[in-house]
PDB file of N, CA and C in Angstrom:
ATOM      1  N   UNK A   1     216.091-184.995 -11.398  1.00  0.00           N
ATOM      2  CA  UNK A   1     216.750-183.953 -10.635  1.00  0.00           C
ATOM      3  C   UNK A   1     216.021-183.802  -9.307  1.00  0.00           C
ATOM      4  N   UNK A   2     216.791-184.178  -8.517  1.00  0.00           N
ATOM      5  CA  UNK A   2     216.408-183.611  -6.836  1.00  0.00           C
ATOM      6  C   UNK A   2     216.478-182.606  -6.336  1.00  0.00           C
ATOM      7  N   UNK A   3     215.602-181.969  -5.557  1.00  0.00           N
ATOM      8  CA  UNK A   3     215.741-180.932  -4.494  1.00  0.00           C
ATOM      9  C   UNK A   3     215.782-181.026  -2.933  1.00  0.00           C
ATOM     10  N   UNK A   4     217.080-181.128  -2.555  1.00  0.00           N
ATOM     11  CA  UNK A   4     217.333-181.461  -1.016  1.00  0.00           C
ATOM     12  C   UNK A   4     217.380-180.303  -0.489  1.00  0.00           C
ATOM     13  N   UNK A   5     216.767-180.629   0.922  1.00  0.00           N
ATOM     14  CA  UNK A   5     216.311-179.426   1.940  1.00  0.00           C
ATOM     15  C   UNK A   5     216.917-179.606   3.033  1.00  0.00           C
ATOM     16  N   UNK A   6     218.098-178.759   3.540  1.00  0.00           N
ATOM     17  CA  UNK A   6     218.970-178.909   4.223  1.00  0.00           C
ATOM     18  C   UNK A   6     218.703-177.580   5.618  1.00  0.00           C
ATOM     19  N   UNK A   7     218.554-177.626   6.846  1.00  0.00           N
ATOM     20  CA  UNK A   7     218.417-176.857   7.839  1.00  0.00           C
ATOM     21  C   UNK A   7     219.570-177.000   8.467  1.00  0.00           C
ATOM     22  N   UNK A   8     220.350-175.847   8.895  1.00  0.00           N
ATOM     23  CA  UNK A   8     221.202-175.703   8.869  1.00  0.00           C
ATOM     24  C   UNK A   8     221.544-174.075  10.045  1.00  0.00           C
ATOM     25  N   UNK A   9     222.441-173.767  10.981  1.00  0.00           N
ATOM     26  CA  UNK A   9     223.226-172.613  11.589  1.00  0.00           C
ATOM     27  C   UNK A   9     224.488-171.800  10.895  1.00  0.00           C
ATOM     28  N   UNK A  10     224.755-170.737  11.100  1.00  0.00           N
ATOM     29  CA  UNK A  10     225.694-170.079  11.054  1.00  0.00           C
ATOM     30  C   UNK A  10     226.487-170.364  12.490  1.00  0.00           C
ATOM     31  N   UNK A  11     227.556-170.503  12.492  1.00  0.00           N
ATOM     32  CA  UNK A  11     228.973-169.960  13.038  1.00  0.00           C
ATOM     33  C   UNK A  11     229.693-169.225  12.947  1.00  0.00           C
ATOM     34  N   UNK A  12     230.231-168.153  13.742  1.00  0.00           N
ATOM     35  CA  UNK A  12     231.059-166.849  13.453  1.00  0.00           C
ATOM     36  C   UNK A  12     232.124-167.071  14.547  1.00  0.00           C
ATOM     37  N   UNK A  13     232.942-167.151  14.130  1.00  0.00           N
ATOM     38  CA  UNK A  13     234.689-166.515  15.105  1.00  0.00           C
ATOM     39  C   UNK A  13     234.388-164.978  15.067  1.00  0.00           C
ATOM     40  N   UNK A  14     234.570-164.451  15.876  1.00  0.00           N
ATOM     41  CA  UNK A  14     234.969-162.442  15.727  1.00  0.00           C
ATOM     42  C   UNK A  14     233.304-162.368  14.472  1.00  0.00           C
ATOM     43  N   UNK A  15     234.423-160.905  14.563  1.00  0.00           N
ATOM     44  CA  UNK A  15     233.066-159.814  13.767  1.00  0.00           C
ATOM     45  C   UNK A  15     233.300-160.596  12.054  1.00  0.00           C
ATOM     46  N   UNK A  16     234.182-161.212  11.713  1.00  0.00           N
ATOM     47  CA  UNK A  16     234.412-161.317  10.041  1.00  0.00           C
ATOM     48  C   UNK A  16     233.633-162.097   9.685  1.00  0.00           C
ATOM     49  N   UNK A  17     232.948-161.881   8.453  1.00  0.00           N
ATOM     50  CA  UNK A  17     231.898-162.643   7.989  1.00  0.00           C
ATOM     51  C   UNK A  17     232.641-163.737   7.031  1.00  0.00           C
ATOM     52  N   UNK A  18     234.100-163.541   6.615  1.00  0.00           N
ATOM     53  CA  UNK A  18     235.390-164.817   6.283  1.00  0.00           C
ATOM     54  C   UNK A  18     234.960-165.693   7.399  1.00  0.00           C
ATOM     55  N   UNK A  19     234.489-165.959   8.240  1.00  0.00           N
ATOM     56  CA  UNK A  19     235.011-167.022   9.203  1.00  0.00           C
ATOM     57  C   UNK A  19     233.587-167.420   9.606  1.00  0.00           C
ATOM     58  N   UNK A  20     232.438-167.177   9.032  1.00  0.00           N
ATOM     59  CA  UNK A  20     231.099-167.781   8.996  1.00  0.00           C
ATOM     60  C   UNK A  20     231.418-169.093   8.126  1.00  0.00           C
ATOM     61  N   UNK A  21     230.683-170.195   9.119  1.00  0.00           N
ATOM     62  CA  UNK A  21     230.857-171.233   8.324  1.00  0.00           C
ATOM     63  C   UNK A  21     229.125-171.724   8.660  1.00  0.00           C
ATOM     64  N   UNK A  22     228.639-172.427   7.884  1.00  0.00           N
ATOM     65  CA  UNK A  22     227.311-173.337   8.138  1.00  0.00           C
ATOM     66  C   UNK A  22     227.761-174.385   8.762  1.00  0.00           C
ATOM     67  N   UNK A  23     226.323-175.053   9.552  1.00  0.00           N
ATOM     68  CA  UNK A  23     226.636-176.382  10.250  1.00  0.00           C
ATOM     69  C   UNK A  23     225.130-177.103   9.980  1.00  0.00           C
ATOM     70  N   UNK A  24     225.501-177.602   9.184  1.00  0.00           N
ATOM     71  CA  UNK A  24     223.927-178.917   8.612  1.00  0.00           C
ATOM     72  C   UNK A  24     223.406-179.394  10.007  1.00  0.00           C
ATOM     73  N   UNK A  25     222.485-179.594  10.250  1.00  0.00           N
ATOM     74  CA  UNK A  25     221.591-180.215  11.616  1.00  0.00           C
ATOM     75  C   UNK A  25     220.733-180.978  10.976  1.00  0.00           C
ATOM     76  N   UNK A  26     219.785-181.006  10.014  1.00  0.00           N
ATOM     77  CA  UNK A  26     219.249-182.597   9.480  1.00  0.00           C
ATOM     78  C   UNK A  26     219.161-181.419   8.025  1.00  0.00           C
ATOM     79  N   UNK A  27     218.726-182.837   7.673  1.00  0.00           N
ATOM     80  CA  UNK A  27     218.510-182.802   5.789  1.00  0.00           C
ATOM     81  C   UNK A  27     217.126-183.545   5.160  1.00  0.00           C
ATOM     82  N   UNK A  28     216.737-183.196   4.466  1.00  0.00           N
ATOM     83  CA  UNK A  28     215.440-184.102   3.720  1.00  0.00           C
ATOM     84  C   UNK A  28     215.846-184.258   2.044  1.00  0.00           C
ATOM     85  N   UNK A  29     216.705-185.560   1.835  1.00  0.00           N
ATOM     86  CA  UNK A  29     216.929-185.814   0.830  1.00  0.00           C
ATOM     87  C   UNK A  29     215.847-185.877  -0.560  1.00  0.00           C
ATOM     88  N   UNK A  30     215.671-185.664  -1.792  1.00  0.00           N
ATOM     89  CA  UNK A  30     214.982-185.886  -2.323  1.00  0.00           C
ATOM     90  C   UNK A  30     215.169-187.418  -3.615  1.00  0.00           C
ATOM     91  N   UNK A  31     215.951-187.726  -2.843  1.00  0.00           N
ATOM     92  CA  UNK A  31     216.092-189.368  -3.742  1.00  0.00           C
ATOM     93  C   UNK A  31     215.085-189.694  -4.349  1.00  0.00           C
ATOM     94  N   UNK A  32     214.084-190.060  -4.293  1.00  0.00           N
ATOM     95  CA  UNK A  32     212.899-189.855  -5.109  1.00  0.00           C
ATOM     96  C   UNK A  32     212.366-189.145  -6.417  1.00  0.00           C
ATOM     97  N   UNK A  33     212.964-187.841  -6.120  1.00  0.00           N
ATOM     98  CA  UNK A  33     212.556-186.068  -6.879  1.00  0.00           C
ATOM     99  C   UNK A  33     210.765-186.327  -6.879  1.00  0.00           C
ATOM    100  N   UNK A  34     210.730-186.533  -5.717  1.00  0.00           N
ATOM    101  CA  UNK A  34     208.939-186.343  -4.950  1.00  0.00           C
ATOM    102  C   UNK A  34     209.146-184.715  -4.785  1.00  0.00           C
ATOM    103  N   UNK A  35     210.154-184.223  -3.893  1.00  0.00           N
ATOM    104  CA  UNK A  35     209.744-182.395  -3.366  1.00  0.00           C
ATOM    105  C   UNK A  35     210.201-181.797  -4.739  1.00  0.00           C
ATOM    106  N   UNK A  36     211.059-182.078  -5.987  1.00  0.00           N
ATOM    107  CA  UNK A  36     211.270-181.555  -6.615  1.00  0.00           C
ATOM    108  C   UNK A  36     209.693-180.936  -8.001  1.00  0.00           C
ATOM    109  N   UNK A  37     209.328-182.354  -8.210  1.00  0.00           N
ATOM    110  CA  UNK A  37     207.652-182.817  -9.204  1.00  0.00           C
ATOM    111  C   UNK A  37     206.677-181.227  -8.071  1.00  0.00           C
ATOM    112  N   UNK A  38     207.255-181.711  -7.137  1.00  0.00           N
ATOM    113  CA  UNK A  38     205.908-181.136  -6.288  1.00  0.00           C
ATOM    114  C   UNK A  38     206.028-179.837  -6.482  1.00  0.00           C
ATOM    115  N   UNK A  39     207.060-178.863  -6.165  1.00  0.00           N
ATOM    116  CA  UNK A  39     207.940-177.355  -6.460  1.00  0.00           C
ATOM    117  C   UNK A  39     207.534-177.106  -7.747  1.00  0.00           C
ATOM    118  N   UNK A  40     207.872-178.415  -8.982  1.00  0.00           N
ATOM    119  CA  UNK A  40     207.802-177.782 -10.325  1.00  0.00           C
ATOM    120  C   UNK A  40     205.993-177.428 -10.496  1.00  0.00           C
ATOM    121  N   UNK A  41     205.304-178.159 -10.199  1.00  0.00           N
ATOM    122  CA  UNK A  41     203.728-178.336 -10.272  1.00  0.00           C
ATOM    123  C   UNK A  41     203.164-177.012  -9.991  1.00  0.00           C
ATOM    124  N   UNK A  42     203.892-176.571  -8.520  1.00  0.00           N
ATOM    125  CA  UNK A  42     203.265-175.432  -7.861  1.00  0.00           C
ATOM    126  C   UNK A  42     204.040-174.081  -8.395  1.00  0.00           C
ATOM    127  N   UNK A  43     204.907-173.839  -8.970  1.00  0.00           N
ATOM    128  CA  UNK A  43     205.401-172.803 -10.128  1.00  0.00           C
ATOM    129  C   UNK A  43     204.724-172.667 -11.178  1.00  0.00           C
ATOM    130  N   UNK A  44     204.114-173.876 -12.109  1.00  0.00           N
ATOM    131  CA  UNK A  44     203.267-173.789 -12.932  1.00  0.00           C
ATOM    132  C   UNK A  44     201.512-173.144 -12.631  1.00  0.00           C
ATOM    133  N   UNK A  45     201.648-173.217 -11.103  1.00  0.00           N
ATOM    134  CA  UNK A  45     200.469-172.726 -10.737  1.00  0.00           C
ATOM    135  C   UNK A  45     200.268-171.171 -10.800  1.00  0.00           C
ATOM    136  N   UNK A  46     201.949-170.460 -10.495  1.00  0.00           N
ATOM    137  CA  UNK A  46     201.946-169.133 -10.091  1.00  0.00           C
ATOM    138  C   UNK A  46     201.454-168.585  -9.247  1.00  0.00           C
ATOM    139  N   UNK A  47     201.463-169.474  -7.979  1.00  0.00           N
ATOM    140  CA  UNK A  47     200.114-169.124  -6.818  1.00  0.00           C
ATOM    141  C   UNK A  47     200.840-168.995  -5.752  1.00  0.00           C
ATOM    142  N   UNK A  48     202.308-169.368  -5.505  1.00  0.00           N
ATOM    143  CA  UNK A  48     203.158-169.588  -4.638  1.00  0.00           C
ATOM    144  C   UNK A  48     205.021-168.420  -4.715  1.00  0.00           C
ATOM    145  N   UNK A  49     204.742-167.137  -4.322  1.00  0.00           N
ATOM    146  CA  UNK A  49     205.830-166.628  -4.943  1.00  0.00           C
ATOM    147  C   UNK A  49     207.248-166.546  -4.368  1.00  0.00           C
ATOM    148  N   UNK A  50     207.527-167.471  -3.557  1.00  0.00           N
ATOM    149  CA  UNK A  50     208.711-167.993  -2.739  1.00  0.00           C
ATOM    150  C   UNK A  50     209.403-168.977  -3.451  1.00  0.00           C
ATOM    151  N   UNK A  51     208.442-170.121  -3.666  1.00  0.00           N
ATOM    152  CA  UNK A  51     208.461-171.597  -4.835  1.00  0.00           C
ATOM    153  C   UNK A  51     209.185-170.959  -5.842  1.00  0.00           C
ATOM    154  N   UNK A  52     208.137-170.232  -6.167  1.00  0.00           N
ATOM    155  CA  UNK A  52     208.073-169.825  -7.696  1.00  0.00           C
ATOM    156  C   UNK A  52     210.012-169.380  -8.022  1.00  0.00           C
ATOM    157  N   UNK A  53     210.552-168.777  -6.637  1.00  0.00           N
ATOM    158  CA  UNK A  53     212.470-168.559  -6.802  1.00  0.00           C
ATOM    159  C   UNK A  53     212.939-169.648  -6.853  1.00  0.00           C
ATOM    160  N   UNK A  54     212.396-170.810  -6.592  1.00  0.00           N
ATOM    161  CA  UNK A  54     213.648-171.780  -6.264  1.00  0.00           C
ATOM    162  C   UNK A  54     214.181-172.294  -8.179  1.00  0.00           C
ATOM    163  N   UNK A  55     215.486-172.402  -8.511  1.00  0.00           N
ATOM    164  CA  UNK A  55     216.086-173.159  -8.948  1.00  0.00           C
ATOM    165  C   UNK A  55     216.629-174.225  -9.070  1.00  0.00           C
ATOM    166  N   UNK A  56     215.879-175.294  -9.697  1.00  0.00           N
ATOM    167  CA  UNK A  56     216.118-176.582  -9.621  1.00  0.00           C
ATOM    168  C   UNK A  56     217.747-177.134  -9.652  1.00  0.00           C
ATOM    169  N   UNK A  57     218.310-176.342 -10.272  1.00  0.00           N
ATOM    170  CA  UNK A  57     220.065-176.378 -10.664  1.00  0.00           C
ATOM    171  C   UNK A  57     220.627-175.939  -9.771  1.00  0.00           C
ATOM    172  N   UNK A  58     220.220-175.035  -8.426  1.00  0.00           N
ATOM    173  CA  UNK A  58     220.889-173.625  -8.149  1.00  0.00           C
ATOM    174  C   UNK A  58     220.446-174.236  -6.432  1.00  0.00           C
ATOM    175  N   UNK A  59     221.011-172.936  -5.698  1.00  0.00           N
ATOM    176  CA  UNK A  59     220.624-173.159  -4.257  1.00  0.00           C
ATOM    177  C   UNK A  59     220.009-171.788  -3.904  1.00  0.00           C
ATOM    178  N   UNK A  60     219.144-172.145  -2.728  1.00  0.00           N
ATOM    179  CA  UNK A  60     218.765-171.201  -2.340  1.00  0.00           C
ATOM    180  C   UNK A  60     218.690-170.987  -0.846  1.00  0.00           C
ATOM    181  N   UNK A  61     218.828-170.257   0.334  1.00  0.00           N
ATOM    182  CA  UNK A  61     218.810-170.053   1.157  1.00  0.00           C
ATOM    183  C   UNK A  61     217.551-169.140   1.482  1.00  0.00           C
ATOM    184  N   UNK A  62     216.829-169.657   3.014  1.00  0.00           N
ATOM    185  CA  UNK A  62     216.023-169.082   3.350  1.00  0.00           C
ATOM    186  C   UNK A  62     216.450-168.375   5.311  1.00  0.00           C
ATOM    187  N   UNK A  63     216.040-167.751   4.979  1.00  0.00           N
ATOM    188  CA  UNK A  63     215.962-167.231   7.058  1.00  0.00           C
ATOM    189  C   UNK A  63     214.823-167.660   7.669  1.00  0.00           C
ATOM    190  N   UNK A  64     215.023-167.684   8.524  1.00  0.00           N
ATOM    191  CA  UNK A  64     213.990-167.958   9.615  1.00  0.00           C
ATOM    192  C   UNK A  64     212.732-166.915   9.786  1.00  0.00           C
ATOM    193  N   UNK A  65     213.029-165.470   9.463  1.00  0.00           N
ATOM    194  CA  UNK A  65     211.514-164.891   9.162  1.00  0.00           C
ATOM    195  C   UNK A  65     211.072-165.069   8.215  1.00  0.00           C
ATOM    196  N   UNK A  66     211.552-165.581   6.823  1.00  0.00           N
ATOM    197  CA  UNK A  66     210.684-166.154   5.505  1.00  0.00           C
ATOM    198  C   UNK A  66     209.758-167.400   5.966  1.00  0.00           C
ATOM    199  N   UNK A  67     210.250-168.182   7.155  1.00  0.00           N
ATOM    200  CA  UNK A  67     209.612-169.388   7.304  1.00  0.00           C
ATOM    201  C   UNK A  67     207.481-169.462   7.341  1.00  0.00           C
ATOM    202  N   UNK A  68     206.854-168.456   7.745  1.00  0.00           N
ATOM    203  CA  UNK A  68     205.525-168.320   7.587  1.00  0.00           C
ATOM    204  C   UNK A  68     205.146-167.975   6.345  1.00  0.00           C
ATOM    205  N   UNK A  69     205.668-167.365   5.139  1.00  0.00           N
ATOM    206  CA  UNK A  69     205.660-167.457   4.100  1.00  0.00           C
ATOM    207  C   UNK A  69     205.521-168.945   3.869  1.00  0.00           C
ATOM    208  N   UNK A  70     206.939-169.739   3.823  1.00  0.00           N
ATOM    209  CA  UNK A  70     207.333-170.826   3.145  1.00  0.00           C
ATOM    210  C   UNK A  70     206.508-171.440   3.677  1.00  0.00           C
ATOM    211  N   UNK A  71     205.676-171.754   5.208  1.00  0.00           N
ATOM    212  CA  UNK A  71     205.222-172.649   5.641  1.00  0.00           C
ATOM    213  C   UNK A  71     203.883-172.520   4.782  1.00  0.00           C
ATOM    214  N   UNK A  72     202.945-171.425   4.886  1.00  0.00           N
ATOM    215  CA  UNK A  72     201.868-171.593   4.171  1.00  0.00           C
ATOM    216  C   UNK A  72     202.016-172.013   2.300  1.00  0.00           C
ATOM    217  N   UNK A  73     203.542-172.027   1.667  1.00  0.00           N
ATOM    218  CA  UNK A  73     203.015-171.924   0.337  1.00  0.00           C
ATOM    219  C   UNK A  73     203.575-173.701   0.441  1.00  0.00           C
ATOM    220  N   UNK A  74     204.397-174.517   1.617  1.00  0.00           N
ATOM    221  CA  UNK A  74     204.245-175.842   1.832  1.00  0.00           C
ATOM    222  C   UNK A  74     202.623-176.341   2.026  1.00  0.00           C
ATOM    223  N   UNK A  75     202.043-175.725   2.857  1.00  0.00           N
ATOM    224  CA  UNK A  75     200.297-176.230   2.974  1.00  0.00           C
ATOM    225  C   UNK A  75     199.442-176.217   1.644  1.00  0.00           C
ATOM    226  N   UNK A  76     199.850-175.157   0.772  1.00  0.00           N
ATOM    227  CA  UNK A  76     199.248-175.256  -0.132  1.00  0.00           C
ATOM    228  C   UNK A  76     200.133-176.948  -1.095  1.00  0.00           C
ATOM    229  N   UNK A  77     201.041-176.800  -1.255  1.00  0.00           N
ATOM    230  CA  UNK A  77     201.661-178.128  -1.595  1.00  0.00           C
ATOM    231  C   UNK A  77     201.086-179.242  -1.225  1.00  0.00           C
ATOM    232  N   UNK A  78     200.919-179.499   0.288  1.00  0.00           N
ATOM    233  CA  UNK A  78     200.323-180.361   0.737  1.00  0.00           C
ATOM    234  C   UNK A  78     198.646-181.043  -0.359  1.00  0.00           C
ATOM    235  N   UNK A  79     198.547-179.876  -0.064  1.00  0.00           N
ATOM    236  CA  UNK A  79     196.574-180.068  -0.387  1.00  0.00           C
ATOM    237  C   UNK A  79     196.628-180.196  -1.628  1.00  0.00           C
ATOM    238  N   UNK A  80     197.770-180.235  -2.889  1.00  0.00           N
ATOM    239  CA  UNK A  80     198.152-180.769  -4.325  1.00  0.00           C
ATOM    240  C   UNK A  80     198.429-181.491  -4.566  1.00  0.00           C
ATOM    241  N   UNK A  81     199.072-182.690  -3.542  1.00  0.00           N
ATOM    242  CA  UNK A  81     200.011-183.839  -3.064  1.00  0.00           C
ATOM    243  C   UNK A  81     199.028-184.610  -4.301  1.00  0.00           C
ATOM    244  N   UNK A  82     200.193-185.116  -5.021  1.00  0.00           N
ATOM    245  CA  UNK A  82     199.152-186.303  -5.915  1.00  0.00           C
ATOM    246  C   UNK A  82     198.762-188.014  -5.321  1.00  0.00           C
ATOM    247  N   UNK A  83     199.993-188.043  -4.077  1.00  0.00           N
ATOM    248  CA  UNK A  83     200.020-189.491  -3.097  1.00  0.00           C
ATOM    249  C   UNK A  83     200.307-189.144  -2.422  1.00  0.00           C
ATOM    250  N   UNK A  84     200.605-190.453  -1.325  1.00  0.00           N
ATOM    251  CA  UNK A  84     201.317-190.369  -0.230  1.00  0.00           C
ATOM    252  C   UNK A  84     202.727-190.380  -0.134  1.00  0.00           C
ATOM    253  N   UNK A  85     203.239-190.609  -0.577  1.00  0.00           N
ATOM    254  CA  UNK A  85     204.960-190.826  -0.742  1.00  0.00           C
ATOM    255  C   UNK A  85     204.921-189.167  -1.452  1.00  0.00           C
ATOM    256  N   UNK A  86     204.440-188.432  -1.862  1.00  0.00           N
ATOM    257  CA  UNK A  86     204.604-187.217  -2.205  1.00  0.00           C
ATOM    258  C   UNK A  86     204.447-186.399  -0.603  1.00  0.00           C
ATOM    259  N   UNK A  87     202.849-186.327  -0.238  1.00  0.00           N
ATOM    260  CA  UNK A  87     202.929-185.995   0.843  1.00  0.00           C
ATOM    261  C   UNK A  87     203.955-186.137   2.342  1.00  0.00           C
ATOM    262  N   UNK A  88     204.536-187.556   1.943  1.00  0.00           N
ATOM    263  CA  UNK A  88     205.575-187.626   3.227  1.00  0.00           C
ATOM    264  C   UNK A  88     206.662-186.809   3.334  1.00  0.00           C
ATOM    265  N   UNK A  89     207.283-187.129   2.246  1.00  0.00           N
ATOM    266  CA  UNK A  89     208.115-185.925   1.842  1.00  0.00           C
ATOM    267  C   UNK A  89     208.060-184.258   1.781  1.00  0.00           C
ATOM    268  N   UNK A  90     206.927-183.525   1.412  1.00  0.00           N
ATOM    269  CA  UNK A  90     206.411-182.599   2.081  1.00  0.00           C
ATOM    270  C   UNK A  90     205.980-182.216   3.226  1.00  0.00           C
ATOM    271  N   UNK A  91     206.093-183.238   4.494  1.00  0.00           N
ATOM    272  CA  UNK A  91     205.756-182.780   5.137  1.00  0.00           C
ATOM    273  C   UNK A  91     207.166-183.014   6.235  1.00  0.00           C
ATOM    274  N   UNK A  92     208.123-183.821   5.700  1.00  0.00           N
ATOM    275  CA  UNK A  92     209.438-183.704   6.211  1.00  0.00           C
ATOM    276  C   UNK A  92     209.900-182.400   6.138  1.00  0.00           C
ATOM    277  N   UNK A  93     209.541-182.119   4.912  1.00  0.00           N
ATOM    278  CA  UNK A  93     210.416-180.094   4.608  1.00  0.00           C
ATOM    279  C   UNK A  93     209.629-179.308   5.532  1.00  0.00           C
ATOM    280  N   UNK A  94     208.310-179.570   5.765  1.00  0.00           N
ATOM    281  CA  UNK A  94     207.325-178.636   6.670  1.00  0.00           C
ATOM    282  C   UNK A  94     207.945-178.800   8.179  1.00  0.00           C
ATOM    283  N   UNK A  95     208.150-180.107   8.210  1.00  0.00           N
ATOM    284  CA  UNK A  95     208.622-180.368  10.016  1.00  0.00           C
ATOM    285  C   UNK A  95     210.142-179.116   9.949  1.00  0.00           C
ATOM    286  N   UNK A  96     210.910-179.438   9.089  1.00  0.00           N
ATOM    287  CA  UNK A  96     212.379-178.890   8.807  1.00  0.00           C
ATOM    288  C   UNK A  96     212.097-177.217   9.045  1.00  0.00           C
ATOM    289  N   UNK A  97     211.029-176.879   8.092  1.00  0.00           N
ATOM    290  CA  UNK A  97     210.697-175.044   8.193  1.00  0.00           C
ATOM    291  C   UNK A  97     209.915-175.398   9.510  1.00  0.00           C
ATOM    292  N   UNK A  98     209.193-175.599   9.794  1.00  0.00           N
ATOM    293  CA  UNK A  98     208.781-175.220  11.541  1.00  0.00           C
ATOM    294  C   UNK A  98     209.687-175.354  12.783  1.00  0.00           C
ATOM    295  N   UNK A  99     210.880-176.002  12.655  1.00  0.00           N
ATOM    296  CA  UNK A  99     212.079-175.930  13.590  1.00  0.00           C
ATOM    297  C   UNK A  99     212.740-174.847  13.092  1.00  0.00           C
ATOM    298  N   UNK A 100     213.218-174.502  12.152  1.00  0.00           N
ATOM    299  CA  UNK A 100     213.648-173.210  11.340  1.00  0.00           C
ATOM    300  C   UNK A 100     213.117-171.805  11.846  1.00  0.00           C
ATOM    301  N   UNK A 101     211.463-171.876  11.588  1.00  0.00           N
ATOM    302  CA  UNK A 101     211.042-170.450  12.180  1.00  0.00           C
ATOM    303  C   UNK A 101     211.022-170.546  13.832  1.00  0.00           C
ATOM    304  N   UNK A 102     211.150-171.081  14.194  1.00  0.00           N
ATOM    305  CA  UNK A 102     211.615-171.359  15.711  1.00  0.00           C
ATOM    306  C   UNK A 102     212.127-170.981  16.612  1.00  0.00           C
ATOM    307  N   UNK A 103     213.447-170.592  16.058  1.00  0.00           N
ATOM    308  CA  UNK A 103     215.037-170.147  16.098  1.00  0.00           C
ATOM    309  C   UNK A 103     215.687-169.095  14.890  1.00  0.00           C
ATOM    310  N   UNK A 104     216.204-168.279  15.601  1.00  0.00           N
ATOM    311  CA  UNK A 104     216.694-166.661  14.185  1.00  0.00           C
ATOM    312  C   UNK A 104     217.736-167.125  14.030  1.00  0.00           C
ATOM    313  N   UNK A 105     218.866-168.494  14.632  1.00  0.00           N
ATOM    314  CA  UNK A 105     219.858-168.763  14.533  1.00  0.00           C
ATOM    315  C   UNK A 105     219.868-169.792  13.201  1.00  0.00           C
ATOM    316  N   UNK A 106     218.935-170.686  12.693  1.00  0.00           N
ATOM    317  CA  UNK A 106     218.497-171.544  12.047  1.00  0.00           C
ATOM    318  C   UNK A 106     218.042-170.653  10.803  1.00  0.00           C
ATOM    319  N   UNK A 107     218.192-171.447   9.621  1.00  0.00           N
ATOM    320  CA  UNK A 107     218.185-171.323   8.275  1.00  0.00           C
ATOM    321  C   UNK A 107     217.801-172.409   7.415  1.00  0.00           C
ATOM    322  N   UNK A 108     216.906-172.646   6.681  1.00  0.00           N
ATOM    323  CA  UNK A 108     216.995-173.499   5.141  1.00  0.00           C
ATOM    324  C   UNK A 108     217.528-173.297   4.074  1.00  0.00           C
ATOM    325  N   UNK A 109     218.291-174.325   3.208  1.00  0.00           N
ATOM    326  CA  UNK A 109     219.044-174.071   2.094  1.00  0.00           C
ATOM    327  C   UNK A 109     218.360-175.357   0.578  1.00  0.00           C
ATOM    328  N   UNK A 110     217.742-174.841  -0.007  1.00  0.00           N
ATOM    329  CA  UNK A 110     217.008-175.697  -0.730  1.00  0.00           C
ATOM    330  C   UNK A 110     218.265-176.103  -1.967  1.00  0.00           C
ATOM    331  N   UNK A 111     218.935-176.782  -2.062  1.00  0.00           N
ATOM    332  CA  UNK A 111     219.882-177.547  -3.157  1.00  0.00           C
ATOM    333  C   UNK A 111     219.350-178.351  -4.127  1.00  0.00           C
ATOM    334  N   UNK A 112     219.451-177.651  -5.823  1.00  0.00           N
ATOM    335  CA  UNK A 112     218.738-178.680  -6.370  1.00  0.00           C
ATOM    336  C   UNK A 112     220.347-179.208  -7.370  1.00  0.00           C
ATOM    337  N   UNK A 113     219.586-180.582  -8.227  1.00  0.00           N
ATOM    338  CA  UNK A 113     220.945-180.826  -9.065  1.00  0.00           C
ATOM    339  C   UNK A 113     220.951-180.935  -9.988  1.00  0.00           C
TER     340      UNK A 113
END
């Protein structure tokens, strides 16, 4: 089971929140399930309480002021990394949340399957 990390905008026509649509801008696939091993590891830690929401089955959406949260409980990920092909991949989602907190228009949506 993968967890893809998708950054992503809102779009609005008028005031109706019916007519918000998302618009994907890059993605960090987890073909591997490298960010997924890594998420499950650091839940078992209980040290990370952002992680600790995500649902491997489920989606989750983040805003752009959660991103200093998410970024530090990614650093801690980092420094758990069991390789490198783990670490690369973590640090694709880190590049993804640091363009994210960037911009209040920008969002992450963590999709697992």
């Amino acid at each position: 089971m993968g967890l893809d990390v998708e950054l992503f905008m809102f779009e609005q026509e008028g005031t109706s929140f019916q007519r918000r649509r998302s618009v994907e801008l890059a993605t960090v696939g987890d073909t591997g399930f490298r960010f997924a091993q890594a998420v499950e590891r650091a839940q078992r830690r209980r040290s990370t309480p952002m992680l600790d929401r995500i649902d491997p089955y489920g989606a989750m959406e983040l805003s752009s002021g959660e991103m200093p949260q998410f970024l530090s409980e990614l650093d801690q990920m980092l420094t758990a990394a069991v390789d490198q092909g783990e670490r690369k991949v973590i640090e694709a989602v880190r590049n993804l949340a640091e363009r994210c907190s960037n911009d209040q228009n920008l969002a992450l949506r963590l999709v697992g399957d």
